[in-house]
C-alpha atoms as a PDB file:
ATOM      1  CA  UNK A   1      -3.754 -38.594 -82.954  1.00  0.00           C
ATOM      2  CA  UNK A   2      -7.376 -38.442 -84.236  1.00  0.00           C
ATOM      3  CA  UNK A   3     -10.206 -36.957 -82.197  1.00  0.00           C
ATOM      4  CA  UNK A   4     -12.512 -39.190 -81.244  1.00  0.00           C
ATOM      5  CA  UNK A   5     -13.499 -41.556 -78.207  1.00  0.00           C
ATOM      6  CA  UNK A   6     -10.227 -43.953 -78.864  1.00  0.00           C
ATOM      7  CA  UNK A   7      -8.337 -41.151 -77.621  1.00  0.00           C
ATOM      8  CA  UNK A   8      -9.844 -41.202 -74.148  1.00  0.00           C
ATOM      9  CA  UNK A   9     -10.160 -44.030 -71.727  1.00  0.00           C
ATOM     10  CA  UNK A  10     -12.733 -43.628 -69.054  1.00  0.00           C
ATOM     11  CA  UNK A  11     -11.531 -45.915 -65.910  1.00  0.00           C
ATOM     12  CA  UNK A  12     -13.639 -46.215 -62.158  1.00  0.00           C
ATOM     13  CA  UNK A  13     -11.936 -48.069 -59.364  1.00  0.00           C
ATOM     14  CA  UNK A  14     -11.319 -46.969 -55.787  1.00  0.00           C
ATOM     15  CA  UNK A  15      -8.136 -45.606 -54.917  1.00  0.00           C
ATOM     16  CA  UNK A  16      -7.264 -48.482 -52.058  1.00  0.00           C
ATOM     17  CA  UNK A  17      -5.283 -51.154 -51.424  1.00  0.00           C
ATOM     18  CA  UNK A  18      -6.840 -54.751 -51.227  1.00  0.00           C
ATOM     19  CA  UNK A  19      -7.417 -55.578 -47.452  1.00  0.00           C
ATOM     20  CA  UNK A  20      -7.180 -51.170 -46.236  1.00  0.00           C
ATOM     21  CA  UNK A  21     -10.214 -49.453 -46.303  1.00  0.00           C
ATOM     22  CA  UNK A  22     -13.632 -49.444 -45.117  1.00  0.00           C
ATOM     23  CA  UNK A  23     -14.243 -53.332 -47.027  1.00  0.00           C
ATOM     24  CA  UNK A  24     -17.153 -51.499 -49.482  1.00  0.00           C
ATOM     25  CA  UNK A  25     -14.527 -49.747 -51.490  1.00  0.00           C
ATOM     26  CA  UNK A  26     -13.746 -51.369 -55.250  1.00  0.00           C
ATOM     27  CA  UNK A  27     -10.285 -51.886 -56.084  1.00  0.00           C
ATOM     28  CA  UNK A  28      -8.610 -52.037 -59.539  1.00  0.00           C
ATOM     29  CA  UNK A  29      -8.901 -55.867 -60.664  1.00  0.00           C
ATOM     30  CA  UNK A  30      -6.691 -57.145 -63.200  1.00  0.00           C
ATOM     31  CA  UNK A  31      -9.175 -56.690 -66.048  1.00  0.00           C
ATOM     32  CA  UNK A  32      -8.875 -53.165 -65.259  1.00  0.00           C
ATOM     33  CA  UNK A  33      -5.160 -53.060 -65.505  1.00  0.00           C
ATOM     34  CA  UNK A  34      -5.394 -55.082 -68.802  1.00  0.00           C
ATOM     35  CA  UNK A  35      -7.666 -52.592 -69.975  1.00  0.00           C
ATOM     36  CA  UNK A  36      -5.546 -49.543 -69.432  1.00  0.00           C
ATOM     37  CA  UNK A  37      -2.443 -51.313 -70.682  1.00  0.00           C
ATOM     38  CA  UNK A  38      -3.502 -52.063 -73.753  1.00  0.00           C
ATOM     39  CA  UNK A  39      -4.287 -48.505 -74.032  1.00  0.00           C
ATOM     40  CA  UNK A  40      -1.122 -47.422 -73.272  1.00  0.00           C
ATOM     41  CA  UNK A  41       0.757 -49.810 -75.211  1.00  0.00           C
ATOM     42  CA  UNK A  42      -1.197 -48.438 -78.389  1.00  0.00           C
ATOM     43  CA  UNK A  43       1.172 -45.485 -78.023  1.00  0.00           C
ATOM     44  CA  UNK A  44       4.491 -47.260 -78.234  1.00  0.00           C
ATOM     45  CA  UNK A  45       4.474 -47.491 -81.924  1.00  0.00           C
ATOM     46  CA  UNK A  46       3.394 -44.079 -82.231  1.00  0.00           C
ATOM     47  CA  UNK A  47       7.207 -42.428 -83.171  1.00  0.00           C
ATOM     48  CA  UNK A  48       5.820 -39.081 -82.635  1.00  0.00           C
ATOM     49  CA  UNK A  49       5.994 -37.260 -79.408  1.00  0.00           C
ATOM     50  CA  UNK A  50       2.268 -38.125 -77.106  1.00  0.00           C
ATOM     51  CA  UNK A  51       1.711 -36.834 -74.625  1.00  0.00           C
ATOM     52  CA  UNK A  52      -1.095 -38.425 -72.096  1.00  0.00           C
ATOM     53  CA  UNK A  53      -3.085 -36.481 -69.545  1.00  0.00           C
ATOM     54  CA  UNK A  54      -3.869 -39.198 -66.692  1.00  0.00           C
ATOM     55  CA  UNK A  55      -6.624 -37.605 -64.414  1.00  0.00           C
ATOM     56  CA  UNK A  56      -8.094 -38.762 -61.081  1.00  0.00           C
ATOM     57  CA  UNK A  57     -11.090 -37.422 -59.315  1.00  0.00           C
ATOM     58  CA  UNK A  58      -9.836 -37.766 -55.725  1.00  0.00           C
ATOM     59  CA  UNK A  59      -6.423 -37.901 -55.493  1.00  0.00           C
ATOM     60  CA  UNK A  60      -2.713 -38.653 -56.492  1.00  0.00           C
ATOM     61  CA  UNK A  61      -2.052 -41.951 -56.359  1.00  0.00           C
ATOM     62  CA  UNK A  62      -4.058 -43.535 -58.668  1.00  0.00           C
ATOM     63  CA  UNK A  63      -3.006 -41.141 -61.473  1.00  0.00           C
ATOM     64  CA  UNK A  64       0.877 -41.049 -60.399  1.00  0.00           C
ATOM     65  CA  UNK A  65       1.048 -44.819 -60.535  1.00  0.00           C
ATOM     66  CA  UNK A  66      -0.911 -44.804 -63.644  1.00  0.00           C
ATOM     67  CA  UNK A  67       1.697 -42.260 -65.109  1.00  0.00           C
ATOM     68  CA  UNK A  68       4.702 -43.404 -63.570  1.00  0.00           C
ATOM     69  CA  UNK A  69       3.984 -47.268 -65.296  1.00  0.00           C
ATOM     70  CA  UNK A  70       2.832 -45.659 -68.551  1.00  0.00           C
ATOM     71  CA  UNK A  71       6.092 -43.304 -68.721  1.00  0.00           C
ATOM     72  CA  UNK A  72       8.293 -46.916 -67.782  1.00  0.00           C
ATOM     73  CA  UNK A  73       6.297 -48.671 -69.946  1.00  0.00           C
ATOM     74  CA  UNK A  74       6.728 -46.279 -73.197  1.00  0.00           C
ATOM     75  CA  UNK A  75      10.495 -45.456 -71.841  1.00  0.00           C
ATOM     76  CA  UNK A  76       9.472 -42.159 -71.991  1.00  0.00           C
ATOM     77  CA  UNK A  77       9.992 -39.702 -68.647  1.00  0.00           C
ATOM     78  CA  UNK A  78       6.563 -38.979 -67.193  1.00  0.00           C
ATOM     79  CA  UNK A  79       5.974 -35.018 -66.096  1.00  0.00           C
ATOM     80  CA  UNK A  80       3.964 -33.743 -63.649  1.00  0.00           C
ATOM     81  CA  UNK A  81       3.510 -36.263 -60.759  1.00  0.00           C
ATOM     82  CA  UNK A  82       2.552 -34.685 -58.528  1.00  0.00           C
ATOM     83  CA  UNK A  83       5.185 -35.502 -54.800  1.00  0.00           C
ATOM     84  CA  UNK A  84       7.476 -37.093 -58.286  1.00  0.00           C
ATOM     85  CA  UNK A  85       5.167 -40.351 -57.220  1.00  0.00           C
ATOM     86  CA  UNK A  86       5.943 -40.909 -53.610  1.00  0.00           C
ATOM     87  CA  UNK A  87       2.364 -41.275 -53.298  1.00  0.00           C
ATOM     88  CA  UNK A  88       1.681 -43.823 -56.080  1.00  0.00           C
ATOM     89  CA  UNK A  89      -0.898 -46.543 -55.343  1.00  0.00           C
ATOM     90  CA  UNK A  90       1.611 -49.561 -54.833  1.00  0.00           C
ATOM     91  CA  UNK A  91      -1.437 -51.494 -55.508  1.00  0.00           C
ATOM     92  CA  UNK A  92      -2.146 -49.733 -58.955  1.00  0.00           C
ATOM     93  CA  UNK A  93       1.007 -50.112 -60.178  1.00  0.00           C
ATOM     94  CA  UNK A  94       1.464 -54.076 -59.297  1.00  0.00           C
ATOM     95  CA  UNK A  95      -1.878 -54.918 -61.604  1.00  0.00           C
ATOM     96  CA  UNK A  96      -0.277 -52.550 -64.135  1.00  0.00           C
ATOM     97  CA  UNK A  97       2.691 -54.661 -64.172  1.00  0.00           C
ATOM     98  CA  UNK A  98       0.661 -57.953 -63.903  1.00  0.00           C
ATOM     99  CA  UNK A  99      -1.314 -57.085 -66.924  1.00  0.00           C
ATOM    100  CA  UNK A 100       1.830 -56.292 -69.311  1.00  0.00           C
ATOM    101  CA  UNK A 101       3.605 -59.773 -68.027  1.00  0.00           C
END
């Protein structure tokens, strides 16, 4: 993997569900999703081992769901959820699976 900025993608959404919350709180969209999908998906050609450090600034569950689809996704075992993703962000993980359909 090179260094450089394609190596990191830099993400900002609230970690809520549609319709939950206070109503000022900013949800992943779908463009979001797409956005971090395609990112992934650049690794599943890659034959050699990558590992991916998926970081939130709040919380769990935006990063577990993130890892948890990314690990399904590359049919590789994702490490180091945190509660092994109990906590996941159901919403997260449904526009992850929207934006790879």
């Amino acid at each position: 993997m090179a260094k450089g900025g394609d190596d990191v993608l830099l993400m900002q959404f609230d970690d809520v569900v549609p319709g939950e919350g206070f109503g000022c709180e900013e949800p992943m969209t779908l463009e979001d999703a797409q956005r971090i999908s395609g990112w992934i998906r650049q690794w599943s050609s890659d034959r050699r081992p990558v590992k991916l450090v998926i970081h939130c600034t709040a919380g769990v569950s935006r990063s577990a769901a993130v890892a948890l689809w990314a690990g399904a996704s590359l049919n590789r075992p994702a490490q180091g959820v945190e509660g092994d993703g109990r906590d996941a962000n159901p919403h997260v993980r449904s526009m992850l699976d929207r934006a790879a359909a």
